[in-house]
Protein backbone atom coordinates (compact mmCIF):
# COMPACT_ATOMS: atom_id res chain seq x y z
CA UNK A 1 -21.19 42.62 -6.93
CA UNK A 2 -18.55 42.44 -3.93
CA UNK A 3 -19.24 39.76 -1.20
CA UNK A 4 -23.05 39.72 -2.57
CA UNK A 5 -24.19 37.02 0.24
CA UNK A 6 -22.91 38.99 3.47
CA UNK A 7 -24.81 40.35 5.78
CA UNK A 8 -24.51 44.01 5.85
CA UNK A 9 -25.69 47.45 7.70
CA UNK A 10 -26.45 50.64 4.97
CA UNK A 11 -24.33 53.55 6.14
CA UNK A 12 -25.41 56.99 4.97
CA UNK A 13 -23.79 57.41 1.58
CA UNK A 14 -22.85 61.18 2.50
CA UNK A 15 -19.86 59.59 4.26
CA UNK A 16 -16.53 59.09 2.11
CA UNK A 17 -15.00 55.83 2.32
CA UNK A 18 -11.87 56.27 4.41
CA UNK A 19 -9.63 54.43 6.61
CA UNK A 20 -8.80 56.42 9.72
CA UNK A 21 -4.80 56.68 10.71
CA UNK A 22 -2.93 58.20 13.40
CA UNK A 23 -2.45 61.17 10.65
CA UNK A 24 -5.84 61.73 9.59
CA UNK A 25 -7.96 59.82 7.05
CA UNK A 26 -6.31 57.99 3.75
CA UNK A 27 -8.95 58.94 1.46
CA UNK A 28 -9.69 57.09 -2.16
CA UNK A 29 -10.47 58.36 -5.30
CA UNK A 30 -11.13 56.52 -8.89
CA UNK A 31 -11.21 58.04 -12.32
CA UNK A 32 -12.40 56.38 -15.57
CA UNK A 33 -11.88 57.93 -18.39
CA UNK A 34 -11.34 62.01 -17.95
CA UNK A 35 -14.61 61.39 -15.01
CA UNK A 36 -13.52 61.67 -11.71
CA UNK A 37 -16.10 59.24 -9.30
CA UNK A 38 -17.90 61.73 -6.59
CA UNK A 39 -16.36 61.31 -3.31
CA UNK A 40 -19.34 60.14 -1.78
CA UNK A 41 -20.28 56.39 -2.84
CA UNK A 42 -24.00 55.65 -4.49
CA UNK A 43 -23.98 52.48 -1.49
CA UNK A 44 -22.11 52.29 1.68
CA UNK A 45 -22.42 49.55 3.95
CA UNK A 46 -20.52 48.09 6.87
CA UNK A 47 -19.69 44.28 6.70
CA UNK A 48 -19.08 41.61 9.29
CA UNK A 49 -15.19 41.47 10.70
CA UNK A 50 -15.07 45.50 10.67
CA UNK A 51 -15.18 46.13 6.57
CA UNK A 52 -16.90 49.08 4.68
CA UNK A 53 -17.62 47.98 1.36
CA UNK A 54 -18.35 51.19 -1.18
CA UNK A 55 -20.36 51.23 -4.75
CA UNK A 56 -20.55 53.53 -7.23
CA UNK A 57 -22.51 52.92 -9.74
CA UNK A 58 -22.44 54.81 -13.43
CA UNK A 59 -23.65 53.87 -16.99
CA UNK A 60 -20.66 52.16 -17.81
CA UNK A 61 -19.61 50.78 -14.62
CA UNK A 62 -20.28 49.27 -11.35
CA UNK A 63 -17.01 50.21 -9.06
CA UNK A 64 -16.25 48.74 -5.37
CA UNK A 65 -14.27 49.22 -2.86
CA UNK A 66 -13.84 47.19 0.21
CA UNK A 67 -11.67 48.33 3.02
CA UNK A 68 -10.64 45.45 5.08
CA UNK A 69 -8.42 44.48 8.29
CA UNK A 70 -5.47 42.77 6.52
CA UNK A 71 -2.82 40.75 8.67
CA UNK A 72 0.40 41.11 7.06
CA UNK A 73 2.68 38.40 8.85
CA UNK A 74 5.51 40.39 9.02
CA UNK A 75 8.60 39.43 10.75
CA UNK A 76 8.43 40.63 14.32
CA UNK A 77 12.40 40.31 14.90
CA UNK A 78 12.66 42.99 11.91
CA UNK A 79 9.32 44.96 12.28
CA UNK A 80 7.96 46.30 15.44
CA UNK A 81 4.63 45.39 16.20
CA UNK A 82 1.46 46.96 14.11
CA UNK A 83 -1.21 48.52 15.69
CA UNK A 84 -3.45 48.31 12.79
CA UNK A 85 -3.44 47.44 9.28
CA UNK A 86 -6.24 47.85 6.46
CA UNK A 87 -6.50 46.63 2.72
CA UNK A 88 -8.27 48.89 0.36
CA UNK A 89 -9.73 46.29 -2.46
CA UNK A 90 -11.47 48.21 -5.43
CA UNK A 91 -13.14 45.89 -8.12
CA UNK A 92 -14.96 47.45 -11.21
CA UNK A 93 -18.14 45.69 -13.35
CA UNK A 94 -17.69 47.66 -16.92
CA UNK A 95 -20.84 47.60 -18.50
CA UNK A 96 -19.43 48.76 -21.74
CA UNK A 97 -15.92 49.62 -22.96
CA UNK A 98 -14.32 51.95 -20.35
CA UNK A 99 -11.15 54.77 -20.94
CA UNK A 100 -8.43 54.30 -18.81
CA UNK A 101 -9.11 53.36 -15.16
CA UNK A 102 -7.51 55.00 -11.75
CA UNK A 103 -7.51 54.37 -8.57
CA UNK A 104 -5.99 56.29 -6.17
CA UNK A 105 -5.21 56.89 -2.39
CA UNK A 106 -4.77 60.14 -0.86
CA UNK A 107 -2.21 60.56 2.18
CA UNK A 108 -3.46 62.98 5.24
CA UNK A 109 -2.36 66.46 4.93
CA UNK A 110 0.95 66.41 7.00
CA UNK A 111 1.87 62.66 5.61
CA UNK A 112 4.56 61.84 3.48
CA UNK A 113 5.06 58.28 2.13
CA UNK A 114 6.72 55.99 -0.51
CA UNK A 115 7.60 52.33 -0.47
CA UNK A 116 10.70 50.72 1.84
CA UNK A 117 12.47 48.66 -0.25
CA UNK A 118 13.10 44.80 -0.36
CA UNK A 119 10.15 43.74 2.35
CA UNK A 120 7.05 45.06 -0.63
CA UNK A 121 5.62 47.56 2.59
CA UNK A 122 4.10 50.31 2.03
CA UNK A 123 4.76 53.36 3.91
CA UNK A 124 3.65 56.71 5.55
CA UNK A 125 4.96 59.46 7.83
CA UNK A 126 3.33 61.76 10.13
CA UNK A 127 5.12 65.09 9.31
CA UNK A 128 8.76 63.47 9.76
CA UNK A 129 10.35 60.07 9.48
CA UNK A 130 11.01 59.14 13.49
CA UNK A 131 6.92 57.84 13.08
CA UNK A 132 6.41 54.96 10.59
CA UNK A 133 3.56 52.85 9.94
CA UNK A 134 4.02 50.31 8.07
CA UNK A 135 1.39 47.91 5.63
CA UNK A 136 2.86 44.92 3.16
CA UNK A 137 1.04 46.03 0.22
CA UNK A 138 -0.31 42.91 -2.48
């Protein structure tokens, strides 16, 4: 289990993890195998420091995901200062052998994005490329 000691507030399930942008929500989605996880977590619960941790549990597998403030350090003389930045952290507990695992995030309609080259950042567009947000990703 993810951060098993914290403190935490249950959050009504029915809600899909998300982290909210400028552009609309950046969704998440995991497969295992050819089975794609429901949308909607088993667990939700908010955490201390403004993080939504996420469970899903199946018969093979317990699956997390913690979305996080994350400070990336970046430069300031060669980035221009972040609003916000978030770290989506998924962890999985197979119970058995598993097929192949996927995790995946899913832009807002009206985003494009890719990776900038050189600095590791990750990258997304609100429906042209005069709007960047920027995140270093891991």
């Amino acid at each position: 289990m993810l951060l098993p000691t914290l403190p935490r507030t249950r959050l009504r399930s029915s809600d899909q993890p998300a982290i909210d942008t400028p552009f609309g929500p950046l969704t998440f989605t995991t497969t295992i195998g050819n089975t794609s996880l429901p949308l909607q977590p088993d667990e939700l619960f908010q955490l201390p420091g403004d993080c939504t941790l996420a469970r899903w549990v199946t018969p093979g597998a317990r699956v997390e995901l913690l979305l996080t403030p994350y400070d990336p350090e970046l430069d300031p003389e060669n980035w221009g200062p972040l609003i916000d930045c978030r770290a989506a952290v998924w962890r999985i507990d197979a119970f058995t052998p598993l097929g192949r695992v996927q995790f995946s995030a899913g832009l807002p309609e009206g985003a494009d994005g890719g990776y900038d080259g050189g600095a590791g950042a990750g990258s997304y567009y609100g429906g042209g490329r005069d709007d960047p947000a920027h995140c270093r990703r891991q």
